[in-house]
C-alpha atoms as a PDB file:
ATOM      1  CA  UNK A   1       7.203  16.684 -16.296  1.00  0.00           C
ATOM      2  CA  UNK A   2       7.386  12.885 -16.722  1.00  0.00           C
ATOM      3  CA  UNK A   3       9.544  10.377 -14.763  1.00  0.00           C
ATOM      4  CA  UNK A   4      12.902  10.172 -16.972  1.00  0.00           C
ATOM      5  CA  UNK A   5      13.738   6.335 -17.672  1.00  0.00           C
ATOM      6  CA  UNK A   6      16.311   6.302 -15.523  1.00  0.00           C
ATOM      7  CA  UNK A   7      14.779   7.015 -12.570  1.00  0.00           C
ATOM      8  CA  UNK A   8      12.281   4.294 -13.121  1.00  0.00           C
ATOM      9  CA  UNK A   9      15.193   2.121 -13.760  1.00  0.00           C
ATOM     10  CA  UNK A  10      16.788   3.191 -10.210  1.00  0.00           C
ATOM     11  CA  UNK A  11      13.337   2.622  -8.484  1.00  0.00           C
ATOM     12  CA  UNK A  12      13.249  -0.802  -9.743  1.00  0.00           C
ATOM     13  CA  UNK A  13      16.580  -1.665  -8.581  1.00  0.00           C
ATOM     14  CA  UNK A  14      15.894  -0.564  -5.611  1.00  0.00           C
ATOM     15  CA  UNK A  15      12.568  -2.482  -4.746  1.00  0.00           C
ATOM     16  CA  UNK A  16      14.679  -5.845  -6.411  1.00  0.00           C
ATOM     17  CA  UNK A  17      17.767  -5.235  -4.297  1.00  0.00           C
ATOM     18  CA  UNK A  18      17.110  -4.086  -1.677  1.00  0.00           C
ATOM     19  CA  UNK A  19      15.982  -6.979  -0.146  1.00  0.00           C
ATOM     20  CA  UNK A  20      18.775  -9.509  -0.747  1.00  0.00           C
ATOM     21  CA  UNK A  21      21.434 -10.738   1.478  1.00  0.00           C
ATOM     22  CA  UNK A  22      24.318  -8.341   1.439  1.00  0.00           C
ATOM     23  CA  UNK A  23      26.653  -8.327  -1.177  1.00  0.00           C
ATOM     24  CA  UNK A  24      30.089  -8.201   1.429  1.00  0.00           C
ATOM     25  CA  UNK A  25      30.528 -10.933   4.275  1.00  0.00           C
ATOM     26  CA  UNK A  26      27.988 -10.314   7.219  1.00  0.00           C
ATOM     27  CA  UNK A  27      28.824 -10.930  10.619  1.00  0.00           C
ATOM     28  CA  UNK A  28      26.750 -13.306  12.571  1.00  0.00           C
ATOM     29  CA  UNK A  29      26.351 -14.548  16.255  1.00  0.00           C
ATOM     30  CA  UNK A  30      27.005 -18.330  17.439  1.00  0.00           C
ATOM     31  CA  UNK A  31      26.134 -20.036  20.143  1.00  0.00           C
ATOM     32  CA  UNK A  32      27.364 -23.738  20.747  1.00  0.00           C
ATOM     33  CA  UNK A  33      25.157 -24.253  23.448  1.00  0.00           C
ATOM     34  CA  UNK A  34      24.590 -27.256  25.527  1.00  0.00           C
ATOM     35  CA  UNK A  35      21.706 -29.592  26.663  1.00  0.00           C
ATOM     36  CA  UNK A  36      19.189 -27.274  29.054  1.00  0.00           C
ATOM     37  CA  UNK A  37      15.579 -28.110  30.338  1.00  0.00           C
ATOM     38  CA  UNK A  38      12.893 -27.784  27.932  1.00  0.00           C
ATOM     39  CA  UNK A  39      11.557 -24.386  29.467  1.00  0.00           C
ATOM     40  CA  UNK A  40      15.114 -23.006  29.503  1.00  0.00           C
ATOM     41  CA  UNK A  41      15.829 -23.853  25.772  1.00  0.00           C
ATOM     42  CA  UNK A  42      12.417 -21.901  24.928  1.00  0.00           C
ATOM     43  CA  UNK A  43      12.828 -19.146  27.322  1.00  0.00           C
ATOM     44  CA  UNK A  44      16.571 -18.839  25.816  1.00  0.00           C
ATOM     45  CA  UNK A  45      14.751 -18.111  22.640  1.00  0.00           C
ATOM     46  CA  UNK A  46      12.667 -15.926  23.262  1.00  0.00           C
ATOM     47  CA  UNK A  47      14.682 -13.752  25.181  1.00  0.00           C
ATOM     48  CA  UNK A  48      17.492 -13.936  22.459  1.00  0.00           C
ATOM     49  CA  UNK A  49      14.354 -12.575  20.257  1.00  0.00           C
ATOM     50  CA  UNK A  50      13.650  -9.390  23.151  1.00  0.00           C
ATOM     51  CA  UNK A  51      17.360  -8.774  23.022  1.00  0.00           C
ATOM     52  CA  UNK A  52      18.430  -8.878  19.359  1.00  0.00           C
ATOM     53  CA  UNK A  53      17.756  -4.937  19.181  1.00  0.00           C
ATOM     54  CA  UNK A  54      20.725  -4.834  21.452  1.00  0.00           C
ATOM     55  CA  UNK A  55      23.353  -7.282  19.626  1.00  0.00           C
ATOM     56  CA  UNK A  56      22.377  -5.401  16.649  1.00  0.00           C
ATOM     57  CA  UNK A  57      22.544  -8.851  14.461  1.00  0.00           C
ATOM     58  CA  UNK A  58      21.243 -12.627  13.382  1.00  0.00           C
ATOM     59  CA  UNK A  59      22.387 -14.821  15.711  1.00  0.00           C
ATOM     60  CA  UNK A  60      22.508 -18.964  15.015  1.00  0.00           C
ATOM     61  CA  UNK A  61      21.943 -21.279  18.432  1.00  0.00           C
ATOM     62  CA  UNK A  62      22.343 -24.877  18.499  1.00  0.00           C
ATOM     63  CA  UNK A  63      21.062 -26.603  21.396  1.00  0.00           C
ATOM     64  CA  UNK A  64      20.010 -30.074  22.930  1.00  0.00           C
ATOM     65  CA  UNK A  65      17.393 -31.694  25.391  1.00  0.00           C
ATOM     66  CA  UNK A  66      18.778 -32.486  29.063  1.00  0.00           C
ATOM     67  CA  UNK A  67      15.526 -35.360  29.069  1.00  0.00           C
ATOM     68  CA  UNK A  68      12.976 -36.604  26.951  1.00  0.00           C
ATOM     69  CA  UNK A  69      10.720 -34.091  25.751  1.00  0.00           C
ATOM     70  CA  UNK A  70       8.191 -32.605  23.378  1.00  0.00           C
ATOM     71  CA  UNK A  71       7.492 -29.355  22.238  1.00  0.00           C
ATOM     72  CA  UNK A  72       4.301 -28.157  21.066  1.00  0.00           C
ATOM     73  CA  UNK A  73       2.809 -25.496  18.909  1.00  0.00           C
ATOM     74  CA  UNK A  74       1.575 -22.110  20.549  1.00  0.00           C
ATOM     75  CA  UNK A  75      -2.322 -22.798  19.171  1.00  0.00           C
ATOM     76  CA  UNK A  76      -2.069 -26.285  19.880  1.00  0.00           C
ATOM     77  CA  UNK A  77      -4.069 -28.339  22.536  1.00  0.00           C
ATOM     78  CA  UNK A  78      -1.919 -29.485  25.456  1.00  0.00           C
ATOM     79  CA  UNK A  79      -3.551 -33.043  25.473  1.00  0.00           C
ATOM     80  CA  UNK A  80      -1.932 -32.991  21.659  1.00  0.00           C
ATOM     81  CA  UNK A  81       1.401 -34.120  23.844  1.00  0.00           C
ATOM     82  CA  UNK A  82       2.033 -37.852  24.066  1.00  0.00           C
ATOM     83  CA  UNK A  83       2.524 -39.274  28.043  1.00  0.00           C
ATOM     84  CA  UNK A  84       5.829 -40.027  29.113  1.00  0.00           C
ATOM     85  CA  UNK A  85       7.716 -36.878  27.741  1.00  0.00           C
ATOM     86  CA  UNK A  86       8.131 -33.695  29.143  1.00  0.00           C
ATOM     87  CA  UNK A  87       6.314 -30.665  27.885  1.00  0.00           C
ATOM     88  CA  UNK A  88       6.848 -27.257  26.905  1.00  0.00           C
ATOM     89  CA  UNK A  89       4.731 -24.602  24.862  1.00  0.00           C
ATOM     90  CA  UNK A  90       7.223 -22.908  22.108  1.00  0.00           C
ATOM     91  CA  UNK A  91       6.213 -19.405  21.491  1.00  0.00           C
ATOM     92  CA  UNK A  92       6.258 -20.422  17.786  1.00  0.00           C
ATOM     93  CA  UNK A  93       3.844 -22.206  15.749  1.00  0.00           C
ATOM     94  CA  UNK A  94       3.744 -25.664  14.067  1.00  0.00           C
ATOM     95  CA  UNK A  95       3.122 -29.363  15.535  1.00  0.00           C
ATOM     96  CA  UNK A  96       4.396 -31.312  18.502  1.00  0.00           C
ATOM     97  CA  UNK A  97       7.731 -31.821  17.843  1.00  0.00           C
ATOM     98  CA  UNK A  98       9.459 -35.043  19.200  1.00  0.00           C
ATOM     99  CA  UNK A  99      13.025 -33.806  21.149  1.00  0.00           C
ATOM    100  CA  UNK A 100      14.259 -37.670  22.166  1.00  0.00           C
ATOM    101  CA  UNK A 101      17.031 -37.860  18.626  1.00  0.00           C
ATOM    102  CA  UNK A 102      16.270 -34.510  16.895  1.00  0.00           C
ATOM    103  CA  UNK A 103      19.035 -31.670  16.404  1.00  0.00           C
ATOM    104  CA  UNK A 104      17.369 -28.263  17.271  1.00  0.00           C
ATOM    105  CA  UNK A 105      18.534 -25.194  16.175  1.00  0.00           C
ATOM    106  CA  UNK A 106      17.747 -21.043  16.800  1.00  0.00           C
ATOM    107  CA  UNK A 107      17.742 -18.392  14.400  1.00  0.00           C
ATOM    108  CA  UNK A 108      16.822 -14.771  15.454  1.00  0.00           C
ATOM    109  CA  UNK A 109      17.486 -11.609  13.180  1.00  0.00           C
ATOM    110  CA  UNK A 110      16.524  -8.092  14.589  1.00  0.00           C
ATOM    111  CA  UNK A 111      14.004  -5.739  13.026  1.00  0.00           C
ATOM    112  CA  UNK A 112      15.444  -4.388  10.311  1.00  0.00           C
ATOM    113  CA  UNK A 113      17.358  -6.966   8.856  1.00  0.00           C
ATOM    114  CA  UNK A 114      17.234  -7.691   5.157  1.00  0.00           C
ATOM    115  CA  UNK A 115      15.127 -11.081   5.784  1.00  0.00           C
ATOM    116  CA  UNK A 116      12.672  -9.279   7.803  1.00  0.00           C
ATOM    117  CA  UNK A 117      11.849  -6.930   4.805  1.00  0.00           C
ATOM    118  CA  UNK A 118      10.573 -10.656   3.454  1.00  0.00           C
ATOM    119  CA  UNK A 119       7.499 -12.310   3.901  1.00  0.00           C
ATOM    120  CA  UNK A 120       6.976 -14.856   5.911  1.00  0.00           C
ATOM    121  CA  UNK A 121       7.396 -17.540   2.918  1.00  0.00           C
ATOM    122  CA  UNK A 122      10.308 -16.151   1.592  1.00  0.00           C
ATOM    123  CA  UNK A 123      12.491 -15.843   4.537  1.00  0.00           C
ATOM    124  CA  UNK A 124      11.712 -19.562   5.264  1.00  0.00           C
ATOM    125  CA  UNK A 125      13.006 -20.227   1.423  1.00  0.00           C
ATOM    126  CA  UNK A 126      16.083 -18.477   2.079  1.00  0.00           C
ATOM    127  CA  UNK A 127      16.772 -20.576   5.514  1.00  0.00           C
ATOM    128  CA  UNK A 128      15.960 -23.659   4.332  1.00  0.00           C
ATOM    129  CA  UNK A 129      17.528 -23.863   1.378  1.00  0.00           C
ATOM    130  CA  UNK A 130      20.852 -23.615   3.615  1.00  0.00           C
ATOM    131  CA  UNK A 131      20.001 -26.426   5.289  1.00  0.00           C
ATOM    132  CA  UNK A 132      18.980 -28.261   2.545  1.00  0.00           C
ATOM    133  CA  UNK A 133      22.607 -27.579   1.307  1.00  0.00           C
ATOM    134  CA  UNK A 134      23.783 -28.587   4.582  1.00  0.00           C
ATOM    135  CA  UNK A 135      22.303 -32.250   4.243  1.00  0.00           C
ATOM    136  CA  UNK A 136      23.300 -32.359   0.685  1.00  0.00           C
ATOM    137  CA  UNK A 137      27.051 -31.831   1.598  1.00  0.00           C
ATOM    138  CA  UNK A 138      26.479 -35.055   3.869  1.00  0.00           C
ATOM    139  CA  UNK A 139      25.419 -36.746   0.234  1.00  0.00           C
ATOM    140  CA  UNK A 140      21.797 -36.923   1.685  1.00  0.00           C
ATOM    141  CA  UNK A 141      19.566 -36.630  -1.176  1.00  0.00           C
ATOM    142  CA  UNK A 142      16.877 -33.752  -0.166  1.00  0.00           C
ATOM    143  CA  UNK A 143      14.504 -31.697  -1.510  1.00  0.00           C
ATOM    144  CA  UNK A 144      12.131 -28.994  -0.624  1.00  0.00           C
ATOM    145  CA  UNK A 145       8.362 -29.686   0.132  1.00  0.00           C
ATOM    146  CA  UNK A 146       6.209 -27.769  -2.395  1.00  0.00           C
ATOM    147  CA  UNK A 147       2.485 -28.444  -0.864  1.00  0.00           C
ATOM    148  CA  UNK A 148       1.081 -27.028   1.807  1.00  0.00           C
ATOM    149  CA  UNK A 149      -0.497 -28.952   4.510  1.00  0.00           C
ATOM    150  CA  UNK A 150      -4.289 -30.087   3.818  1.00  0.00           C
ATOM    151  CA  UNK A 151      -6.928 -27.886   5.177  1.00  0.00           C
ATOM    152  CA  UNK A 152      -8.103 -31.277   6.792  1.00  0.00           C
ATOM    153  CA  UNK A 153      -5.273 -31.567   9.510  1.00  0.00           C
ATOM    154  CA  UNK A 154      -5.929 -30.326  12.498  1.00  0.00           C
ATOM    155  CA  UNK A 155      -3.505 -27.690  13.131  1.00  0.00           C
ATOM    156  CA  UNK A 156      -4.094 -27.789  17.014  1.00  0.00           C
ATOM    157  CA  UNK A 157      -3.119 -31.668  17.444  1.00  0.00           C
ATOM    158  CA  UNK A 158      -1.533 -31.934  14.464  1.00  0.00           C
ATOM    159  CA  UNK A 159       2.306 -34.215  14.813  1.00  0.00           C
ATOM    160  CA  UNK A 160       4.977 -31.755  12.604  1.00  0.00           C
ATOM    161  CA  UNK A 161       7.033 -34.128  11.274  1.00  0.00           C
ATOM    162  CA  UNK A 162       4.120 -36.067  10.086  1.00  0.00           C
ATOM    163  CA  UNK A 163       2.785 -33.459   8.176  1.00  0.00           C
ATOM    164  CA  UNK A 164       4.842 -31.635   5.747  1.00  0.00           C
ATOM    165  CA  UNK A 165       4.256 -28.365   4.415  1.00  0.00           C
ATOM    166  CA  UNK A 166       5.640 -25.788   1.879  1.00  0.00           C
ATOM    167  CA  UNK A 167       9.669 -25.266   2.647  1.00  0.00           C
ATOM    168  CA  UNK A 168       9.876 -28.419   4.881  1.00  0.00           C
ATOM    169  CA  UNK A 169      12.533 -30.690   4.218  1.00  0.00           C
ATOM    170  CA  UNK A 170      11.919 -34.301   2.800  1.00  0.00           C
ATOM    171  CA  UNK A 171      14.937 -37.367   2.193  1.00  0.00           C
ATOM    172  CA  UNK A 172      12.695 -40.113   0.242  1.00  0.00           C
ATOM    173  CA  UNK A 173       9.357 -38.376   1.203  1.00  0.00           C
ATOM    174  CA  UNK A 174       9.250 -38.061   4.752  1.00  0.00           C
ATOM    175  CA  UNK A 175      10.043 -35.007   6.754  1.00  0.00           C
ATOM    176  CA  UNK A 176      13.351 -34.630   8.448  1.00  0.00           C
ATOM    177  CA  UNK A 177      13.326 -31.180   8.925  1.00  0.00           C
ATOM    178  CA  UNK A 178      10.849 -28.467  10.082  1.00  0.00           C
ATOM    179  CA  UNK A 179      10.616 -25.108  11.078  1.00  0.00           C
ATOM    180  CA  UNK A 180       8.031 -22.216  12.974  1.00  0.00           C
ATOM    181  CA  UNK A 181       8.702 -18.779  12.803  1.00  0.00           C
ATOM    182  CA  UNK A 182       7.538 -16.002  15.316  1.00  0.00           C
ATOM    183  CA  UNK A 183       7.359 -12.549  14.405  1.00  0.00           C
ATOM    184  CA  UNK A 184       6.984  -9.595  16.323  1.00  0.00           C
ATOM    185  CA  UNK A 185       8.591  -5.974  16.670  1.00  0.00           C
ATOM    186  CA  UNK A 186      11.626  -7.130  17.851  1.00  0.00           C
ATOM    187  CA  UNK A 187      12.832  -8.903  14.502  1.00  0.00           C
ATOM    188  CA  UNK A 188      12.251 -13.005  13.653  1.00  0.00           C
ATOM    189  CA  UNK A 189      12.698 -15.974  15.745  1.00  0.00           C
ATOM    190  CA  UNK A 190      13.578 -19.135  14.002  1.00  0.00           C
ATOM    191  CA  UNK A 191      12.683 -22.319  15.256  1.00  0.00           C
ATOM    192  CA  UNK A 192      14.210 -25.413  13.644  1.00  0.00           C
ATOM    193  CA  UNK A 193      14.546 -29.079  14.388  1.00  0.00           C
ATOM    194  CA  UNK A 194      16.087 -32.003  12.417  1.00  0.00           C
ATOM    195  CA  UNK A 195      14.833 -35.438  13.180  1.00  0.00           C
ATOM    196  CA  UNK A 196      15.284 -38.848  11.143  1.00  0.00           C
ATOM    197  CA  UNK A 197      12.960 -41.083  12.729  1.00  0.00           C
ATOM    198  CA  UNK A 198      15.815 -42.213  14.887  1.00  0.00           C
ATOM    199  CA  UNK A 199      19.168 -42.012  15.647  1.00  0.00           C
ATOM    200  CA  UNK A 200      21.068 -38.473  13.710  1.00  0.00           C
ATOM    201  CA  UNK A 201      22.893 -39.863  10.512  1.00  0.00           C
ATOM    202  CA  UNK A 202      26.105 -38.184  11.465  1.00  0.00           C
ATOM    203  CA  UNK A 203      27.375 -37.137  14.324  1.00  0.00           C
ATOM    204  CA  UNK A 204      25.722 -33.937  15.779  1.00  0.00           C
ATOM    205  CA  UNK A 205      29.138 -31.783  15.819  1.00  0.00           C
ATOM    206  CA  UNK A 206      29.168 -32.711  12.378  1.00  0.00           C
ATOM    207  CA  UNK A 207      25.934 -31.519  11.282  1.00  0.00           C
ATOM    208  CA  UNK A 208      26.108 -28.641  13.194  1.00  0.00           C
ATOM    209  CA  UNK A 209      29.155 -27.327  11.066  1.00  0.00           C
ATOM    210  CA  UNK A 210      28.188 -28.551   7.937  1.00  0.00           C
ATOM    211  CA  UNK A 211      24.389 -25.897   8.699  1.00  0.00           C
ATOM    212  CA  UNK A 212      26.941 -23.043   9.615  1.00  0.00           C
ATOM    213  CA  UNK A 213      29.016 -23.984   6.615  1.00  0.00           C
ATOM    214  CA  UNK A 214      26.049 -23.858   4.510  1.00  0.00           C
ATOM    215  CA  UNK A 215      24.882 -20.083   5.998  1.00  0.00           C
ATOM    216  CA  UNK A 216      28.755 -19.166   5.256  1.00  0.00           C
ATOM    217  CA  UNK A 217      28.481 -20.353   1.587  1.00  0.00           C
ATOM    218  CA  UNK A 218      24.857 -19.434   0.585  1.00  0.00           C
ATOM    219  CA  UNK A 219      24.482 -16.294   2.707  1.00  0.00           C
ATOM    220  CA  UNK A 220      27.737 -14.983   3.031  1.00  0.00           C
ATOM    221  CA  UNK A 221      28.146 -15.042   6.278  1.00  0.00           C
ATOM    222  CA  UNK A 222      31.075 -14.848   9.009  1.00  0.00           C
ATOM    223  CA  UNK A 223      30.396 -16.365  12.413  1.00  0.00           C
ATOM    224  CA  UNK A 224      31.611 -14.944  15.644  1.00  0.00           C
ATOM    225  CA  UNK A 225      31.466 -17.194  18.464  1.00  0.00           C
ATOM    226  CA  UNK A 226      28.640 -16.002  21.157  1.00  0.00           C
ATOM    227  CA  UNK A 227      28.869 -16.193  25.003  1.00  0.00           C
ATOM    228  CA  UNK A 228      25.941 -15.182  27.359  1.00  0.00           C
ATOM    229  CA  UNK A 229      26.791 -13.012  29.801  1.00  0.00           C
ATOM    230  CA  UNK A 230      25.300 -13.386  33.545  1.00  0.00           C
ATOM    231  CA  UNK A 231      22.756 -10.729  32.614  1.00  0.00           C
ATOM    232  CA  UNK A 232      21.207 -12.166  29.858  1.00  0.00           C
ATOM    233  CA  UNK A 233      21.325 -15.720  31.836  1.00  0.00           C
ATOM    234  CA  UNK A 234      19.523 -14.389  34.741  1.00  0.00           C
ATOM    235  CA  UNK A 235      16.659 -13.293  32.013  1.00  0.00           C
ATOM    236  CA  UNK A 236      16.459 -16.892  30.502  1.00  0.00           C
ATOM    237  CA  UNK A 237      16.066 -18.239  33.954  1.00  0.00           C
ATOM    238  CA  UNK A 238      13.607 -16.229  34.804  1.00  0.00           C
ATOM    239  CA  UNK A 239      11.483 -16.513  31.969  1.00  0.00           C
ATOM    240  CA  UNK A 240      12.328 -20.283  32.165  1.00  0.00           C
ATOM    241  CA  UNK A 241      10.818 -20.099  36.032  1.00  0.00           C
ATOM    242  CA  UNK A 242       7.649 -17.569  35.475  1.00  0.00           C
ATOM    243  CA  UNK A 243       6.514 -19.049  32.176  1.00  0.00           C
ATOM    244  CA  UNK A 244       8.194 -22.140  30.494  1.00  0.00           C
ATOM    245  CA  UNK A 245       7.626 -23.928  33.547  1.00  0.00           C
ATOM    246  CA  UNK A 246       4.401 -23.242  34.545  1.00  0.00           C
ATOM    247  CA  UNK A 247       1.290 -24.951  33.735  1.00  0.00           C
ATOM    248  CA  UNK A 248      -0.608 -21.691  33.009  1.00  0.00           C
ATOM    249  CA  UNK A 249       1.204 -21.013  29.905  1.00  0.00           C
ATOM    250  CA  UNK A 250       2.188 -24.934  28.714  1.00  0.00           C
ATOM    251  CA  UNK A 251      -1.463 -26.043  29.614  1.00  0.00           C
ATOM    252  CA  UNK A 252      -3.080 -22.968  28.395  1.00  0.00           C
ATOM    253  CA  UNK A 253      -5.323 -24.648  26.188  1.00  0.00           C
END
């Protein structure tokens, strides 16, 4: 007996809906965090990743540099990194990334959240966007990058905010904001960075509330402030001590 209309009709709700952001206020994670050595701020991450099963939610970190420093891409060469900073391997993808004026921010979501149900290109639209609305609200005049980057770049010395790809951030052109996701069976990590060629436009306190502001509006979302307890410190340190640190993972290649 044939498939009545409606139940075609409910099947294709379902497949459409089903993967949009909730229609009641969801309850996120913050962390205000400080300025931490480069292998802390990427062993944070990752172990925020391992552990997002247990918080059972997204969680938003902001976070600063405690010296100059440079990150670099997981595939990409050590020798990409300039002298004079310090250097640390994310466990994300994407260029060297310059951490002397940037703001950096964290987003991980655990398996099973709505955005991990989306592909990799549409959960960086979603983001994004938000903080496209956040520098909007600060009357900067972005938009959205719609190319991808040039089959001629070389991914594995490649600068990121030199090279802008699809769902990068430009004000008149030029990058200011970039982003490398890593995705495993734990959920999403979110790796974001904001950096003007100099100096931030605003202050950082301000920029950081106008980005949670924007995931409140566009997302529907309600923060709750986040506190590590000495447990989950001792993991970030460490990680921070047996891998960020070491040359056998940041000179790996």
């Amino acid at each position: 007996m044939p498939a009545s209309p409606l139940i075609f009709a409910w099947l294709w709700y379902i497949f459409v809906f089903s993967s949009l952001p909730p229609l009641s206020p969801e309850l996120w994670d913050l962390w205000q965090d400080q300025a931490h050595s480069p292998a802390f701020n990427m062993a944070a991450d990752e172990t925020l990743l391992e552990t997002a099963a247990q918080r059972g939610r997204p969680l938003l970190r902001y976070y600063a540099w405690d010296c100059l420093a440079v990150s670099i891409g997981y595939i990409q060469r050590y020798n990409a990194a300039p002298e004079g900073f310090a250097v640390v391997r994310r466990p994300t993808g994407g260029g060297v990334v310059y951490h002397d004026h940037d703001f950096t921010y964290t987003l991980v979501f655990p398996q099973g959240h709505w955005l991990t149900e989306l592909d990799r290109n549409q959960s960086y639209d979603h983001i994004n966007r938000c903080i496209l609305q956040a520098l909007g609200s600060m009357q900067l005049a972005t938009r959205l990058a719609d190319n991808d980057i040039s089959s001629e770049v070389d991914r594995q010395a490649m600068v990121c905010f030199t090279n802008p790809t699809r769902y990068d951030i430009l004000l008149d052109e030029r990058k200011v904001a970039g982003s490398a996701q890593r995705r495993n069976q734990y959920g999403i990590l979110h790796q974001g960075s904001l950096h003007f060629g100099g100096p931030l436009p605003v202050a950082r306190e301000t920029l950081a509330t106008a980005i949670q502001d924007a995931f409140t509006n566009m997302l529907n979302i309600s923060f709750q402030t986040f506190r590590p307890d000495p447990e989950l410190l001792q993991k970030i340190n460490l990680l921070a001590r047996e891998k960020y640190n070491c040359p056998e993972w940041n000179q790996r290649r």
